[in-house]
C-alpha atoms as a PDB file:
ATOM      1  CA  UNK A   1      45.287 -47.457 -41.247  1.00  0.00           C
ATOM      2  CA  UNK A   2      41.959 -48.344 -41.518  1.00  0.00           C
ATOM      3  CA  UNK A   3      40.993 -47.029 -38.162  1.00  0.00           C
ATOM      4  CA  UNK A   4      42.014 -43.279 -38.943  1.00  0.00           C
ATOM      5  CA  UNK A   5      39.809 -43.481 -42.373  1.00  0.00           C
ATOM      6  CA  UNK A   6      37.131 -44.503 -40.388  1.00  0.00           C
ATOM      7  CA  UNK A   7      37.152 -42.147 -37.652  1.00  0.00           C
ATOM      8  CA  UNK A   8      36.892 -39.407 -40.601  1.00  0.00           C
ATOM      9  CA  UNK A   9      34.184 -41.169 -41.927  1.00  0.00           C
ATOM     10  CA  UNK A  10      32.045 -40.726 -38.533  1.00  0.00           C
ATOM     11  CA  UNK A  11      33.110 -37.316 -37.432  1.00  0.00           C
ATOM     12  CA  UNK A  12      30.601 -34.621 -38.525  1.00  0.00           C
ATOM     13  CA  UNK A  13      30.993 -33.069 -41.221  1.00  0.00           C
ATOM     14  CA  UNK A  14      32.144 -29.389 -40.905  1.00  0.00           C
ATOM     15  CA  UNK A  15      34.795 -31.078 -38.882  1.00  0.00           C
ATOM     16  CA  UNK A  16      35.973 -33.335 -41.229  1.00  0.00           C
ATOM     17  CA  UNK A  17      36.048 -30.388 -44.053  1.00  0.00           C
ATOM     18  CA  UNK A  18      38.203 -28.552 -41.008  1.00  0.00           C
ATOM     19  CA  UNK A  19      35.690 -25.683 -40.482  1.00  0.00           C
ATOM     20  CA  UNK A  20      35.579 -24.048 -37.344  1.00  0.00           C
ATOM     21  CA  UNK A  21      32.958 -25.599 -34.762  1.00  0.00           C
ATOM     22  CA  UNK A  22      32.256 -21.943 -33.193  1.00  0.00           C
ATOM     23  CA  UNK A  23      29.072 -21.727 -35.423  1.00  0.00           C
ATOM     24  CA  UNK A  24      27.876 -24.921 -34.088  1.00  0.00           C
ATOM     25  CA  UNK A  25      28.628 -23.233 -30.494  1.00  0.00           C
ATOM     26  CA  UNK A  26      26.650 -21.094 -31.191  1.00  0.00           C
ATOM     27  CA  UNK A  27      23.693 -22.657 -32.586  1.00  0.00           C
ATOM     28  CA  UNK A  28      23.659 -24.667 -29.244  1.00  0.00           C
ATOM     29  CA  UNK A  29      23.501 -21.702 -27.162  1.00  0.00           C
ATOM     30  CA  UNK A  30      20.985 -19.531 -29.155  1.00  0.00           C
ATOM     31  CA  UNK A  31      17.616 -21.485 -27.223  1.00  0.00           C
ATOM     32  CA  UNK A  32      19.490 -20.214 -23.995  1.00  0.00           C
ATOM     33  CA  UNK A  33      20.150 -16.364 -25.181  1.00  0.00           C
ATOM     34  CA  UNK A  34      16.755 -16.004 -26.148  1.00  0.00           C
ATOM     35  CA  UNK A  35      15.647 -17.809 -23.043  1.00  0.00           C
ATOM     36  CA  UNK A  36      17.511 -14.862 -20.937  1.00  0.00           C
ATOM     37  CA  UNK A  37      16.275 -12.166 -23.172  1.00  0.00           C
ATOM     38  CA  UNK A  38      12.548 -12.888 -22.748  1.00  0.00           C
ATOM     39  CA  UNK A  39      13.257 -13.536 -18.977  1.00  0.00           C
ATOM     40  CA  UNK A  40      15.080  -9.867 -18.766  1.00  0.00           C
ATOM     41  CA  UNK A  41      12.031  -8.018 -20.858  1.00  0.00           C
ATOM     42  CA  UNK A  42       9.263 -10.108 -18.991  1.00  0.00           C
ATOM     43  CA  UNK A  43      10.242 -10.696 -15.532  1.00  0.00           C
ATOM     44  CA  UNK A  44      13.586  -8.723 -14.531  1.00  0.00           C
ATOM     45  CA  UNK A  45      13.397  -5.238 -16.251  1.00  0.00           C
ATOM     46  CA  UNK A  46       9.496  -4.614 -15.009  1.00  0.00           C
ATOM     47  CA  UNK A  47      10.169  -5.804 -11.436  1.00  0.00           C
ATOM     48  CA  UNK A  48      13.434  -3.344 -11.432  1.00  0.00           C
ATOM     49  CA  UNK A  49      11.158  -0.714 -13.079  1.00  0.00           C
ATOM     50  CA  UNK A  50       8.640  -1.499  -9.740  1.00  0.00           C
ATOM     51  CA  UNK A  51      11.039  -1.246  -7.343  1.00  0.00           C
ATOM     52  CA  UNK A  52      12.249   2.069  -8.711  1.00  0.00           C
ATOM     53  CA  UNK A  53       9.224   3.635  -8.423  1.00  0.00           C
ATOM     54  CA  UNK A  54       8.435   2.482  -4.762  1.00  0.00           C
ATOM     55  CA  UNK A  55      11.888   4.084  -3.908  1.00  0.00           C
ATOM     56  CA  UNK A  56      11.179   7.021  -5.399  1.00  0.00           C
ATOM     57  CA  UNK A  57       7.797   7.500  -4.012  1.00  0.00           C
ATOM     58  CA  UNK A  58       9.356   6.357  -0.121  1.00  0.00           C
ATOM     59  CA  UNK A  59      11.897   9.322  -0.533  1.00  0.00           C
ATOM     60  CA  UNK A  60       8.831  11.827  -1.489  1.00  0.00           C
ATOM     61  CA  UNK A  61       6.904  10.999   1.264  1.00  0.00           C
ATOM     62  CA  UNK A  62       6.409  13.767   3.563  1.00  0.00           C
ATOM     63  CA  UNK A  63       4.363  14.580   6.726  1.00  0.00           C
ATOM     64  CA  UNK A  64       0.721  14.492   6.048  1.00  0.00           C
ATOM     65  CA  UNK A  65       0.435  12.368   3.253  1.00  0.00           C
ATOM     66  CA  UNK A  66      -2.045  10.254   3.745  1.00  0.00           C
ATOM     67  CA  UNK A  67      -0.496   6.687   2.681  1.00  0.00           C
ATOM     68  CA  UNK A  68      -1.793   2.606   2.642  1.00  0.00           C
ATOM     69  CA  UNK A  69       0.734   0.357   4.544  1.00  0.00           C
ATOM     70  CA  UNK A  70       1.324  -3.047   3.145  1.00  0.00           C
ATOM     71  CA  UNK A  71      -1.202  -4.863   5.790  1.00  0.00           C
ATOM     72  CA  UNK A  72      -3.943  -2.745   4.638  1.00  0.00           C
ATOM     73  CA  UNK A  73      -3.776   0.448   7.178  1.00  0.00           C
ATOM     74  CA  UNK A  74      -4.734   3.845   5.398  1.00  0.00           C
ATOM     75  CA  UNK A  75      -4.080   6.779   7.692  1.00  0.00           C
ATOM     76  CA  UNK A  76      -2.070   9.953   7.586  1.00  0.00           C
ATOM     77  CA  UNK A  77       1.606  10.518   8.494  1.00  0.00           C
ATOM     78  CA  UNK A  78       1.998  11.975  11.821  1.00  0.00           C
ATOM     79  CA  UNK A  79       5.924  11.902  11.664  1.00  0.00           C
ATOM     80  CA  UNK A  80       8.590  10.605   9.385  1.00  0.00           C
ATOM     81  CA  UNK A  81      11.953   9.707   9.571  1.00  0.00           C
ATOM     82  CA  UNK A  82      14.425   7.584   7.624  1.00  0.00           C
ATOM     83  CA  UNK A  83      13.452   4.458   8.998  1.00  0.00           C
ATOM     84  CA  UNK A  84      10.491   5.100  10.819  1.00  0.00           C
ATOM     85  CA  UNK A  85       6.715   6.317   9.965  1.00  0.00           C
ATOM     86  CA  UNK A  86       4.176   7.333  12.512  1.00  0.00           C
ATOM     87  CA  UNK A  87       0.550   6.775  10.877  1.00  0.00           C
ATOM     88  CA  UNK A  88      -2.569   8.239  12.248  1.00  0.00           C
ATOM     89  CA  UNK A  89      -5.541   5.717  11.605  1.00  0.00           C
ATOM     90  CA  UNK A  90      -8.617   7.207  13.242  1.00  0.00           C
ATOM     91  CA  UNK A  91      -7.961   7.549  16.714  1.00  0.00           C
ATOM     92  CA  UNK A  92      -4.460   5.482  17.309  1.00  0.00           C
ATOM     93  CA  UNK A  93      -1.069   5.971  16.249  1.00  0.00           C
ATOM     94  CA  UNK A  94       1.031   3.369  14.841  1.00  0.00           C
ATOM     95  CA  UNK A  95       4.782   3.649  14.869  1.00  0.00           C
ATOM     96  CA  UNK A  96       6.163   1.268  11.566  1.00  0.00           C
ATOM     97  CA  UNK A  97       8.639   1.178   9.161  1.00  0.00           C
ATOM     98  CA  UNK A  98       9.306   3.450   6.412  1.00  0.00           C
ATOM     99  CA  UNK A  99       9.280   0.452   4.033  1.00  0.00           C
ATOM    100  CA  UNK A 100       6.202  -0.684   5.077  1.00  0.00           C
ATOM    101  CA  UNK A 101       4.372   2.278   2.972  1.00  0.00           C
ATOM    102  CA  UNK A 102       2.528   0.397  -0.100  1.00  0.00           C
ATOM    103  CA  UNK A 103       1.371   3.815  -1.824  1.00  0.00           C
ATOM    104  CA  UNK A 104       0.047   7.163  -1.078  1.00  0.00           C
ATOM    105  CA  UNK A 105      -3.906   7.541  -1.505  1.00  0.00           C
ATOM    106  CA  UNK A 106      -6.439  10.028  -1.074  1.00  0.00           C
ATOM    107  CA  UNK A 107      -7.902  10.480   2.041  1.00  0.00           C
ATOM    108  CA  UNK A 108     -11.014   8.593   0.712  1.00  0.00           C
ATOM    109  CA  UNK A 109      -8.433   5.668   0.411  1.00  0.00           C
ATOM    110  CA  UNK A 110      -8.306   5.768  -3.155  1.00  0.00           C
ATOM    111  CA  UNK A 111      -5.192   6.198  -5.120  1.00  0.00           C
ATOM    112  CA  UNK A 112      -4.125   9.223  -6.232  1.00  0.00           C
ATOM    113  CA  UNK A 113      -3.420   7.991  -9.399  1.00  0.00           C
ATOM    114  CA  UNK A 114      -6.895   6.657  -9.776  1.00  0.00           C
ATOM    115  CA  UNK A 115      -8.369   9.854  -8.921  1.00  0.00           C
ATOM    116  CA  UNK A 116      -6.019  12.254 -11.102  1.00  0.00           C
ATOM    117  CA  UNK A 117      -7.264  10.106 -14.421  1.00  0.00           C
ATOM    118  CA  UNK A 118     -11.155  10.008 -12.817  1.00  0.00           C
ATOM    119  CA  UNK A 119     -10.843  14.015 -12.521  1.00  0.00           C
ATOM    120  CA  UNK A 120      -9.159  14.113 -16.162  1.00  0.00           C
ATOM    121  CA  UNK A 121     -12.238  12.457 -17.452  1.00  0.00           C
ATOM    122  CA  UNK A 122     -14.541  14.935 -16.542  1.00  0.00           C
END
């Protein structure tokens, strides 16, 4: 008998009183949900944001645009299909892929973006 009284004695205490441990659950896992939500708002919800826009702005590219590749090239599109972009810089023609396209710029190399707000200024 004196085993069962004191296995009461060292249980916790909601447990003994024969409330619910669900609260303590929770309590547990709260460090971990608010983990996840500053994850989603600082990491994963700007990086989906990103990746919508580049989508976008790959499906309204159209020929003569001129365009910066991810290595660097600036040049103007010759041709464009689904997959495929051909990009005149200066004198050659390069033949790349569609996904390749960083942003369209100004044919000064600038982005338009940059120069829409510079003009807006003025």
């Amino acid at each position: 008998m004196s085993l069962v009284t004191e296995a009461f004695a060292m249980a916790p205490q909601g447990a003994a009183a024969g409330q619910p441990a669900g609260s303590d659950m929770l309590l547990q896992f709260l460090p971990l949900i608010l983990m996840f939500v500053i994850f989603w708002f600082l990491l994963i919800r700007p990086q989906q944001k990103r990746q919508k826009a580049h989508k976008q702005m790959l499906s309204e590219l159209k020929k003569g645009d001129w365009i910066m590749t991810s290595a660097g090239f600036i040049g103007r599109i010759m041709e464009i299909s689904d997959t495929e972009v051909v990009l005149e810089c200066g004198t050659a023609q390069l033949r790349m892929s569609r996904a390749a396209v960083a942003g369209v710029t100004g044919k000064d190399g600038k982005s338009l973006d940059a120069s829409a707000s510079a003009s807006d200024k003025k």
